[in-house]
PDB file of N, CA and C in Angstrom:
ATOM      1  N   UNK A   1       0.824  -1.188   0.000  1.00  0.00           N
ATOM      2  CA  UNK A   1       0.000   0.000   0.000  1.00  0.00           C
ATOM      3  C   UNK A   1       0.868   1.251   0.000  1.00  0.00           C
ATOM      4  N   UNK A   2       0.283   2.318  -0.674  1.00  0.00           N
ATOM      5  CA  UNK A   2       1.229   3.332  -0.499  1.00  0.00           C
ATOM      6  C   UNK A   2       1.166   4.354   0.353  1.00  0.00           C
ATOM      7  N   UNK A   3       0.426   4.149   1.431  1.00  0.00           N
ATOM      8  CA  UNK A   3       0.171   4.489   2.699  1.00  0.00           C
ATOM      9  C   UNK A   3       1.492   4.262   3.514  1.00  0.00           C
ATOM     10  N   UNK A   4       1.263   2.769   3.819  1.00  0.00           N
ATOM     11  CA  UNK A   4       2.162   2.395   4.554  1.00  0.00           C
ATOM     12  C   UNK A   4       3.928   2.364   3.757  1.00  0.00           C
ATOM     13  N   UNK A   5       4.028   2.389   2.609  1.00  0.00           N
ATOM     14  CA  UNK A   5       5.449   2.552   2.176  1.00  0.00           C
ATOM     15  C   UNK A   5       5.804   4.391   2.661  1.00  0.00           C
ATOM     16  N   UNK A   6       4.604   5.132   2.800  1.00  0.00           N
ATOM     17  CA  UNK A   6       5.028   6.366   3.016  1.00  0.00           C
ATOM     18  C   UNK A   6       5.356   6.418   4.365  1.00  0.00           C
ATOM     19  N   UNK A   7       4.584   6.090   5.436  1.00  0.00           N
ATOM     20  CA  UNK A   7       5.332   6.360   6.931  1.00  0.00           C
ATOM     21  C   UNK A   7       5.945   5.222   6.832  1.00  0.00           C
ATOM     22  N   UNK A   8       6.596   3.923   6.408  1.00  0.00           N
ATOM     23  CA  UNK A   8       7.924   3.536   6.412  1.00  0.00           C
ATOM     24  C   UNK A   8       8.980   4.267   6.350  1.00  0.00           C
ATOM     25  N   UNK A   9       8.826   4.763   5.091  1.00  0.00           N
ATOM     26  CA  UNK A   9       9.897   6.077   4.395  1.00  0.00           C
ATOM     27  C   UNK A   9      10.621   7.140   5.485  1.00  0.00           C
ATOM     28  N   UNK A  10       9.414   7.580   5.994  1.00  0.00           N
ATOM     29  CA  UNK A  10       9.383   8.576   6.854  1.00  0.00           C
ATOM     30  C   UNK A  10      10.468   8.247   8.161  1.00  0.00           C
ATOM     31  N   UNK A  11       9.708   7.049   8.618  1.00  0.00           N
ATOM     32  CA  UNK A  11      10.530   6.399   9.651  1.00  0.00           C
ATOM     33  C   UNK A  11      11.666   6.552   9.550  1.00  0.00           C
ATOM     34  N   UNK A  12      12.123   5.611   8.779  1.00  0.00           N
ATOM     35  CA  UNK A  12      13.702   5.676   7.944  1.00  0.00           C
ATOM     36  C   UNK A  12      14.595   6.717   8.445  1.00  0.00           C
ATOM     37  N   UNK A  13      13.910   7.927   7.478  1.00  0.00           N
ATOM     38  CA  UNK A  13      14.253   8.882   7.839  1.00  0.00           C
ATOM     39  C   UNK A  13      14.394   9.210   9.153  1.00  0.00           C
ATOM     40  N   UNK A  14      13.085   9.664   9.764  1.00  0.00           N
ATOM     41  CA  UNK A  14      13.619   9.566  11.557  1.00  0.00           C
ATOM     42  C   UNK A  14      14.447   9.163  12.436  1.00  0.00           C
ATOM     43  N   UNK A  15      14.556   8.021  11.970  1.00  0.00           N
ATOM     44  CA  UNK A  15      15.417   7.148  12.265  1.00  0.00           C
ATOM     45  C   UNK A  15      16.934   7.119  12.290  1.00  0.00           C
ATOM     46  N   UNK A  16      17.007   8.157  11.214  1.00  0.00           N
ATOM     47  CA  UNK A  16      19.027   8.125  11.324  1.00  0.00           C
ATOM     48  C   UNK A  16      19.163   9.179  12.060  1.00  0.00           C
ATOM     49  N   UNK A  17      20.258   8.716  12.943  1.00  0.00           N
ATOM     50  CA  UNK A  17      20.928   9.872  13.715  1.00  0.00           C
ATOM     51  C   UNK A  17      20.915  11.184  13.723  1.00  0.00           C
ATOM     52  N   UNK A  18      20.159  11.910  14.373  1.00  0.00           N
ATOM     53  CA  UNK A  18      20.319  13.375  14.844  1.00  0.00           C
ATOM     54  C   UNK A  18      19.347  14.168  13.810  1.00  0.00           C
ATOM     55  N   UNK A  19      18.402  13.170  13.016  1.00  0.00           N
ATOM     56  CA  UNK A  19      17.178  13.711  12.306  1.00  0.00           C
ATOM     57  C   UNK A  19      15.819  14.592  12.946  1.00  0.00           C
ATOM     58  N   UNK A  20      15.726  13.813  14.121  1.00  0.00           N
ATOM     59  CA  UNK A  20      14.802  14.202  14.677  1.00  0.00           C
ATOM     60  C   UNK A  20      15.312  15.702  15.634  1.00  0.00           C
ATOM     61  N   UNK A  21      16.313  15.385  16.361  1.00  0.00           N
ATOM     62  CA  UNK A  21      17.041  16.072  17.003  1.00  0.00           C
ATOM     63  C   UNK A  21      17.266  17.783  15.915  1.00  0.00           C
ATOM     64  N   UNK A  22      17.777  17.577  15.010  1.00  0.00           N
ATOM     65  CA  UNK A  22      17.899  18.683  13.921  1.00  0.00           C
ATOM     66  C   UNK A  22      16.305  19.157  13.917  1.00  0.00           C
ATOM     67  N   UNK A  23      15.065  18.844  13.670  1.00  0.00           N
ATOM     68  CA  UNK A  23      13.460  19.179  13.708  1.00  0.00           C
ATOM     69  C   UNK A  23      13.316  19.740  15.171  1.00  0.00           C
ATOM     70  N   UNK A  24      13.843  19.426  16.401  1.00  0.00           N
ATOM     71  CA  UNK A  24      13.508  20.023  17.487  1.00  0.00           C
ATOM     72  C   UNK A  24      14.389  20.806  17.468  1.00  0.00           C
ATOM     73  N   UNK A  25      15.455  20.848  17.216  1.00  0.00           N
ATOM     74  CA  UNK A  25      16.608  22.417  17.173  1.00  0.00           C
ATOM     75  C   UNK A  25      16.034  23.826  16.531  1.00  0.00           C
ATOM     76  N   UNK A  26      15.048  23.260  15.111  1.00  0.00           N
ATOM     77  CA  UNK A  26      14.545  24.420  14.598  1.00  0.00           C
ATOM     78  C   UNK A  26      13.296  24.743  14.726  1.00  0.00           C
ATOM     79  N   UNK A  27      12.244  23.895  15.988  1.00  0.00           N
ATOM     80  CA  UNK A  27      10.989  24.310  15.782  1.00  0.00           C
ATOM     81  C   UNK A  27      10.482  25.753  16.776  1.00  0.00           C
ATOM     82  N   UNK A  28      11.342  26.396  17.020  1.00  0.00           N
ATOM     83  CA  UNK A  28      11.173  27.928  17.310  1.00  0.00           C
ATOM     84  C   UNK A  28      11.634  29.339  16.720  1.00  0.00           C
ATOM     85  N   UNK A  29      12.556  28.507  15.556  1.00  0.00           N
ATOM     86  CA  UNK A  29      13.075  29.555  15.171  1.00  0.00           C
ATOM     87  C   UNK A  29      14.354  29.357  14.094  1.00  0.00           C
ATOM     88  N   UNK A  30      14.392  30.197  12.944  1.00  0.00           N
ATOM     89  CA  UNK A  30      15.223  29.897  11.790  1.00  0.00           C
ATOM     90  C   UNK A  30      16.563  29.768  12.596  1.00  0.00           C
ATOM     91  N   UNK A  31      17.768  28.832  12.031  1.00  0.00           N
ATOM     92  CA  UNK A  31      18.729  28.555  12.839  1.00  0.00           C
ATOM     93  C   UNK A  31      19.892  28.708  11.606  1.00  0.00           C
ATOM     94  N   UNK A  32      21.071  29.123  11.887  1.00  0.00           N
ATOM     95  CA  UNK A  32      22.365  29.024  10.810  1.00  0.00           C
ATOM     96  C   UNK A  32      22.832  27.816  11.282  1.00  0.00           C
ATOM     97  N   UNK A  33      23.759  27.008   9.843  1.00  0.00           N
ATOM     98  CA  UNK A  33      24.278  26.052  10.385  1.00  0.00           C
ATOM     99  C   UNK A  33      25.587  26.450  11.376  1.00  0.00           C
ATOM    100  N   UNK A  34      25.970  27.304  11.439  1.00  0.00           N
ATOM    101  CA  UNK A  34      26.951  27.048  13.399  1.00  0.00           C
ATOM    102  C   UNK A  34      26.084  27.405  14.079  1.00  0.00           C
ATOM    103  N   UNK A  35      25.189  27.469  14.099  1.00  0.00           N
ATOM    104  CA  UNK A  35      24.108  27.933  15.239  1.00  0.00           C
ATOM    105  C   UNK A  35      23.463  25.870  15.600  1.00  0.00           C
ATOM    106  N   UNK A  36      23.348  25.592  14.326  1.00  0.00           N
ATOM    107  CA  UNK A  36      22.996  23.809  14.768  1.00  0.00           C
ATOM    108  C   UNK A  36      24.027  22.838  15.362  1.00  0.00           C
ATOM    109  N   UNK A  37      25.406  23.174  14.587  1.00  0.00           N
ATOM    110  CA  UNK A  37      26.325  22.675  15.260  1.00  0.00           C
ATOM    111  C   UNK A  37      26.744  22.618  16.632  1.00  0.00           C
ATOM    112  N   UNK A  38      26.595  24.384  17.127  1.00  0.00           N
ATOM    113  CA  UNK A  38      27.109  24.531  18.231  1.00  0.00           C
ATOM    114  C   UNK A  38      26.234  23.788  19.392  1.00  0.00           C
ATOM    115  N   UNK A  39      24.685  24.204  18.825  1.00  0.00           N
ATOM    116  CA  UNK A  39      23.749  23.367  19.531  1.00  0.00           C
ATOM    117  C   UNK A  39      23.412  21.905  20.052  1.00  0.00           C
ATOM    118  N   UNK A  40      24.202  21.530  18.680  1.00  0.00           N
ATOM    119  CA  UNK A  40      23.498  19.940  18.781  1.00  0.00           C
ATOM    120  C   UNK A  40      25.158  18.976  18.855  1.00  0.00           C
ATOM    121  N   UNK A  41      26.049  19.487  18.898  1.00  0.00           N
ATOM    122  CA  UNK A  41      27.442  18.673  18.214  1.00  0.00           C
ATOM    123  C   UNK A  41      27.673  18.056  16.983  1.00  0.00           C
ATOM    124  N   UNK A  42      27.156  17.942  16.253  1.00  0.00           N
ATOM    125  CA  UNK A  42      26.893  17.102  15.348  1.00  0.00           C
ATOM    126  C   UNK A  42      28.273  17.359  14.167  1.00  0.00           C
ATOM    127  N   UNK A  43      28.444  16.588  13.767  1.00  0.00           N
ATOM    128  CA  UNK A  43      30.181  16.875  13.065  1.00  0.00           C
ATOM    129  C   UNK A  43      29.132  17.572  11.237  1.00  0.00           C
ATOM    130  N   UNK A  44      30.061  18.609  10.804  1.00  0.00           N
ATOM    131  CA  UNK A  44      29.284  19.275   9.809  1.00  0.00           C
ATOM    132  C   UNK A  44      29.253  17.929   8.371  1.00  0.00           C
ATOM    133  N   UNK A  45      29.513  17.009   8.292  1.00  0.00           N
ATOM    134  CA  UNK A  45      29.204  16.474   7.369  1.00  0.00           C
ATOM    135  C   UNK A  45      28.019  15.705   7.146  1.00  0.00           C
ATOM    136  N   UNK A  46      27.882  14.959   9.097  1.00  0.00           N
ATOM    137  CA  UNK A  46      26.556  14.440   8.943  1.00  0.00           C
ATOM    138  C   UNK A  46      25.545  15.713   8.904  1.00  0.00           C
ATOM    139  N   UNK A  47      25.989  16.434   9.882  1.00  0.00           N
ATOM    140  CA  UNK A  47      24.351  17.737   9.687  1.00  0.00           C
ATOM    141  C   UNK A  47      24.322  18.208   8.445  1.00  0.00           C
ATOM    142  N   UNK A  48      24.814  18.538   7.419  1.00  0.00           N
ATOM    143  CA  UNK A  48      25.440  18.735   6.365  1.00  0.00           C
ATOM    144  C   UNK A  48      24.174  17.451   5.406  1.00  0.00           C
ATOM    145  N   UNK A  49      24.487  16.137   5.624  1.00  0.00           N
ATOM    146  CA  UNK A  49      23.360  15.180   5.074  1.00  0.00           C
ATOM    147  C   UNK A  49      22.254  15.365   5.845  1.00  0.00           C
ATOM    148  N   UNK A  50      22.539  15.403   6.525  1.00  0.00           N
ATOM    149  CA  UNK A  50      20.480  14.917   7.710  1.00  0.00           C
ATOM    150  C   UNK A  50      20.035  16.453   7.207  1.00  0.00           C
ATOM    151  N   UNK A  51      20.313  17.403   6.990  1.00  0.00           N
ATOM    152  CA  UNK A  51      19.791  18.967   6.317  1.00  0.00           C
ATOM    153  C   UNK A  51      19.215  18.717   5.066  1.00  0.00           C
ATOM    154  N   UNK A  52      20.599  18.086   4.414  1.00  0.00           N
ATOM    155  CA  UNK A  52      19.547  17.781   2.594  1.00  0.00           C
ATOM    156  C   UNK A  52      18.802  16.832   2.988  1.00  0.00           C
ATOM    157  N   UNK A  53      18.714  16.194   3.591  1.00  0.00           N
ATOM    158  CA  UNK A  53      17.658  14.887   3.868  1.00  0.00           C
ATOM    159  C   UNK A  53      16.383  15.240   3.937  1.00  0.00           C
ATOM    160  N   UNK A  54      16.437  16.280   5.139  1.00  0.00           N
ATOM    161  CA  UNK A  54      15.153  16.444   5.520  1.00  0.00           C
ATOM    162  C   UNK A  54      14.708  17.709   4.672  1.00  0.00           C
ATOM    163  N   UNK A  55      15.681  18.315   4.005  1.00  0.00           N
ATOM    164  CA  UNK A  55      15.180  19.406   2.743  1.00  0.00           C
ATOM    165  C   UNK A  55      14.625  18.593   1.539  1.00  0.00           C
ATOM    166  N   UNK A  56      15.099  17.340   1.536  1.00  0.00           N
ATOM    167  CA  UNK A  56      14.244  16.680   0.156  1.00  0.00           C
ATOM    168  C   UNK A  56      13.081  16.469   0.384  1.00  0.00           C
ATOM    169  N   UNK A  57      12.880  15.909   1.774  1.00  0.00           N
ATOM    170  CA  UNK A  57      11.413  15.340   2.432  1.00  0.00           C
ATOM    171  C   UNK A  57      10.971  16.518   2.747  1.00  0.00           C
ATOM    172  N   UNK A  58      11.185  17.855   2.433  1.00  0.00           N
ATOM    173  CA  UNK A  58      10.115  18.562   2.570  1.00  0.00           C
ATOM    174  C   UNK A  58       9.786  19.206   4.144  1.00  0.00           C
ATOM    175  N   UNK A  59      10.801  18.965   5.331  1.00  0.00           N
ATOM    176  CA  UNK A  59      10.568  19.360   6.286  1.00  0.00           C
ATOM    177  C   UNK A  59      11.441  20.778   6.777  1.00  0.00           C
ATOM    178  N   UNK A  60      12.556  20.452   6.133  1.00  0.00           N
ATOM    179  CA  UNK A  60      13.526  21.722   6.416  1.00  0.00           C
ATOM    180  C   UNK A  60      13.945  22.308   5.041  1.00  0.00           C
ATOM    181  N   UNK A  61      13.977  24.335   5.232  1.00  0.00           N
ATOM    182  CA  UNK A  61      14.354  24.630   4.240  1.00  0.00           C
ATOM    183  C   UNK A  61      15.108  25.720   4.532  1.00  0.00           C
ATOM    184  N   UNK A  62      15.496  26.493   3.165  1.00  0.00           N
ATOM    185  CA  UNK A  62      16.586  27.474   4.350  1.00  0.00           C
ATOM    186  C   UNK A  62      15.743  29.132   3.412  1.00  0.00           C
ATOM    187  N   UNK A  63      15.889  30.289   4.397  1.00  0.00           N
ATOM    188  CA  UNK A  63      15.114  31.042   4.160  1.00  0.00           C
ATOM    189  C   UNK A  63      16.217  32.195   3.189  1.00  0.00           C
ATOM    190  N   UNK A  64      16.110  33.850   3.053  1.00  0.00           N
ATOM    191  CA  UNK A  64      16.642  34.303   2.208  1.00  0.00           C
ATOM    192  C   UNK A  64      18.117  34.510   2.926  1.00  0.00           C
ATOM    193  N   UNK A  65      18.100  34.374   4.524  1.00  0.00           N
ATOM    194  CA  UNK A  65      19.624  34.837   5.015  1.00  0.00           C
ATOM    195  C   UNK A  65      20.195  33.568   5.226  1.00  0.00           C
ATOM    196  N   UNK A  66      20.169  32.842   4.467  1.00  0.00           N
ATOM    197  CA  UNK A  66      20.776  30.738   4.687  1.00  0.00           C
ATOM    198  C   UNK A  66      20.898  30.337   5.858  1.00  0.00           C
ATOM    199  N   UNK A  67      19.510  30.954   6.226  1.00  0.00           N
ATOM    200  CA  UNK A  67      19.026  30.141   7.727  1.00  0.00           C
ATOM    201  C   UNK A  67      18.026  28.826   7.577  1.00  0.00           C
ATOM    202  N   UNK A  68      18.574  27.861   8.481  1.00  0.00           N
ATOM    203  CA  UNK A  68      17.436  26.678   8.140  1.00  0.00           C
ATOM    204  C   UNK A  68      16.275  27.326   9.263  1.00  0.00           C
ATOM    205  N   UNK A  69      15.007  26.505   8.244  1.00  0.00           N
ATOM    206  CA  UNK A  69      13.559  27.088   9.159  1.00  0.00           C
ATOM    207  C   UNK A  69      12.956  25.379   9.047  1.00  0.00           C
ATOM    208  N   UNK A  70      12.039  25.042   9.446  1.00  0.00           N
ATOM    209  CA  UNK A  70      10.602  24.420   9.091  1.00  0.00           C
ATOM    210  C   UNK A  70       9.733  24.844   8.117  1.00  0.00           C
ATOM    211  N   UNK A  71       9.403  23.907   7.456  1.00  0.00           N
ATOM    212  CA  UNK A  71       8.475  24.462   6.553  1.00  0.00           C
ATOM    213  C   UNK A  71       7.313  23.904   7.616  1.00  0.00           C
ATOM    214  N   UNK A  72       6.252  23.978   6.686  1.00  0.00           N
ATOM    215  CA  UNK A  72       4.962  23.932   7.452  1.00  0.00           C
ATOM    216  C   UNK A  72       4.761  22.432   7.949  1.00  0.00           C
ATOM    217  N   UNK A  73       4.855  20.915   7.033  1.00  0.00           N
ATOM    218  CA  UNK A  73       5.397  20.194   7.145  1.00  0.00           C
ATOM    219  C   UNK A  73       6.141  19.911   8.504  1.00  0.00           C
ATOM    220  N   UNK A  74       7.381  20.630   8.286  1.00  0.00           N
ATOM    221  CA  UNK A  74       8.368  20.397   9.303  1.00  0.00           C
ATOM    222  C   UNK A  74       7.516  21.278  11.072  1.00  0.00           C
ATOM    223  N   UNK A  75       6.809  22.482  10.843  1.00  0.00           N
ATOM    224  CA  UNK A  75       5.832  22.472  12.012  1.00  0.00           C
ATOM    225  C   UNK A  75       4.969  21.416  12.451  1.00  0.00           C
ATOM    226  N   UNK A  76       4.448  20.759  11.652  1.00  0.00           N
ATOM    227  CA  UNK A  76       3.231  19.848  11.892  1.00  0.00           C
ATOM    228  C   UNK A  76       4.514  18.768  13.030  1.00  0.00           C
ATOM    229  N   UNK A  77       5.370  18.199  12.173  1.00  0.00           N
ATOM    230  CA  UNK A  77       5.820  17.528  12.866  1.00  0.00           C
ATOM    231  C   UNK A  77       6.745  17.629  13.743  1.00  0.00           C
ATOM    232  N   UNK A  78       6.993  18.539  13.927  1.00  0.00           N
ATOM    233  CA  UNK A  78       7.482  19.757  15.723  1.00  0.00           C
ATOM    234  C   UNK A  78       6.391  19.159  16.354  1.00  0.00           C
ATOM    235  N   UNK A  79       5.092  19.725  16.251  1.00  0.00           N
ATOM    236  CA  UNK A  79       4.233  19.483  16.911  1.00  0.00           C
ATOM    237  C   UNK A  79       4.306  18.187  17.207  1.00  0.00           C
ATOM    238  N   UNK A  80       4.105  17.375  16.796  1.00  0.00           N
ATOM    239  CA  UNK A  80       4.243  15.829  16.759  1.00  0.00           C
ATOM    240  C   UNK A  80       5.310  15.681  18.071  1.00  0.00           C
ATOM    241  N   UNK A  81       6.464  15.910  17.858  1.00  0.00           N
ATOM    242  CA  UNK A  81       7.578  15.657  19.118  1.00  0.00           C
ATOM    243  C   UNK A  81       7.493  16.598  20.070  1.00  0.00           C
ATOM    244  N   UNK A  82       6.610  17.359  19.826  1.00  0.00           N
ATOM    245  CA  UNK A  82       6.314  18.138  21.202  1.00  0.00           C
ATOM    246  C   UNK A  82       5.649  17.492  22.628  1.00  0.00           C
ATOM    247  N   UNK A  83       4.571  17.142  21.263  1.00  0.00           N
ATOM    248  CA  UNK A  83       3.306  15.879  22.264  1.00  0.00           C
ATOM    249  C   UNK A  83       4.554  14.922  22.809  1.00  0.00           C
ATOM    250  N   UNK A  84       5.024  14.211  22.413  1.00  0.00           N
ATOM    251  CA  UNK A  84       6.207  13.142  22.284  1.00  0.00           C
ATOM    252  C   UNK A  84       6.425  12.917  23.660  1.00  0.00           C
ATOM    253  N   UNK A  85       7.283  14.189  23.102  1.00  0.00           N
ATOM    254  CA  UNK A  85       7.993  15.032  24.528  1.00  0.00           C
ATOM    255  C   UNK A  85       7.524  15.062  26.413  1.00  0.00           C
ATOM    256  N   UNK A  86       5.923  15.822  25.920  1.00  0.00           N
ATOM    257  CA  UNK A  86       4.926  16.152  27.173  1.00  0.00           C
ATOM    258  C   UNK A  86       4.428  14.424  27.334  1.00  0.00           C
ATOM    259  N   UNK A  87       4.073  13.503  26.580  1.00  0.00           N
ATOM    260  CA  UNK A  87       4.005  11.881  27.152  1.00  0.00           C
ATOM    261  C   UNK A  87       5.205  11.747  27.936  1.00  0.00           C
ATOM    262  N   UNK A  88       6.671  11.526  27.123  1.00  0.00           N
ATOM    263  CA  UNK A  88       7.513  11.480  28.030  1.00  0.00           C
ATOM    264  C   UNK A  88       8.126  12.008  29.326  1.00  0.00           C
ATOM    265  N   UNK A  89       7.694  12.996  29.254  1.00  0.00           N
ATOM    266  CA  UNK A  89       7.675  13.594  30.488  1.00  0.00           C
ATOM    267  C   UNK A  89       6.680  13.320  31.576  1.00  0.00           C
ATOM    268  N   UNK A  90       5.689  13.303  31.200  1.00  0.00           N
ATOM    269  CA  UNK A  90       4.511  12.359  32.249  1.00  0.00           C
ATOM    270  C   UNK A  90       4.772  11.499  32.760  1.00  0.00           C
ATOM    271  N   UNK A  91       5.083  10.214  31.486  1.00  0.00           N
ATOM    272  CA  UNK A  91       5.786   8.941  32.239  1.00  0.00           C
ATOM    273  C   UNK A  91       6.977   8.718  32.807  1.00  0.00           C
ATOM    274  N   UNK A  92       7.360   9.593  32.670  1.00  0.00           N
ATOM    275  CA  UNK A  92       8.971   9.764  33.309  1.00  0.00           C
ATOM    276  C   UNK A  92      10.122   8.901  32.353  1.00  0.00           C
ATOM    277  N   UNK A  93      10.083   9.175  31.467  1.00  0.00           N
ATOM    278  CA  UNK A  93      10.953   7.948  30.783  1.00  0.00           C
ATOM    279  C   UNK A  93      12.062   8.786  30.673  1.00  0.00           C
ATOM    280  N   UNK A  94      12.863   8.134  30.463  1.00  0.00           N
ATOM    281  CA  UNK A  94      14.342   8.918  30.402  1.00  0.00           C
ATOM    282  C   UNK A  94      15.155   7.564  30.040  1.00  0.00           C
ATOM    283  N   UNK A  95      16.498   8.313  29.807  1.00  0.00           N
ATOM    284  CA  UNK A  95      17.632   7.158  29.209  1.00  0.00           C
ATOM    285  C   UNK A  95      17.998   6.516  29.984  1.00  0.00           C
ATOM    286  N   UNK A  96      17.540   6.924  31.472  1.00  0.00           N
ATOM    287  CA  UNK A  96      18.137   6.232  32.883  1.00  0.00           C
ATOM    288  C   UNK A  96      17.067   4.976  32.537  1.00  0.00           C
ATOM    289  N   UNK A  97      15.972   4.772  32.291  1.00  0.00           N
ATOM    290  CA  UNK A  97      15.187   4.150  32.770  1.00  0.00           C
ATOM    291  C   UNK A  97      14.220   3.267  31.418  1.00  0.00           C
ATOM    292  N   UNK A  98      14.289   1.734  31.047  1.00  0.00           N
ATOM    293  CA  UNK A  98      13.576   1.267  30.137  1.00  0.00           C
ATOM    294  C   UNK A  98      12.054   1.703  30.295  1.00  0.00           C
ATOM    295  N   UNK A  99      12.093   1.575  29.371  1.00  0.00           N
ATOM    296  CA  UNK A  99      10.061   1.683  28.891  1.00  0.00           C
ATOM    297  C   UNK A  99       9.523  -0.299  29.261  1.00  0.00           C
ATOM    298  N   UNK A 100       8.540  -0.594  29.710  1.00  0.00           N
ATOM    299  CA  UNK A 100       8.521  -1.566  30.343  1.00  0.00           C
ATOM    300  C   UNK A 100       7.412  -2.561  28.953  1.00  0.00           C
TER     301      UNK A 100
END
């Protein structure tokens, strides 16, 4: 179905290192890349890929001063790890502690 090959896809994506992490770095505000670096550590070649990555998929783009933003897309799914976020925080989950 091409439903489900699409949030596969997606996953994928999510899924590699510091993808998601890069979507919560920019969901308040257009960011330069040393502004992501300094933020997140991330060595500039992978942020460098996970940027075009998520610029192909349509979530990150960069505006007229070559700042990365969210597109609308990339808001929706801010929102998404926001909620995420406020569950995890309820349940208390953390890296200290498995999910049961």
């Amino acid at each position: 179905m091409a439903a489900d090959r699409a949030i596969t896809d997606f996953l994928a994506l999510l899924d590699r290192r510091w993808s998601m992490r890069v979507v919560w770095e920019l969901r308040r505000d257009a960011v330069s890349f040393s502004e992501l670096r300094e933020r997140t550590g991330i060595s500039p070649s992978v942020l460098s890929t996970r940027l075009g990555e998520l610029g192909t998929a349509g979530v990150v783009e960069r505006d007229g001063t070559r700042r990365y933003r969210l597109t609308g897309s990339g808001r929706e799914l801010a929102r998404i790890l926001y909620e995420l976020n406020r569950w995890a925080e309820r349940a208390g989950v953390s890296s200290q502690r498995e999910l049961a």
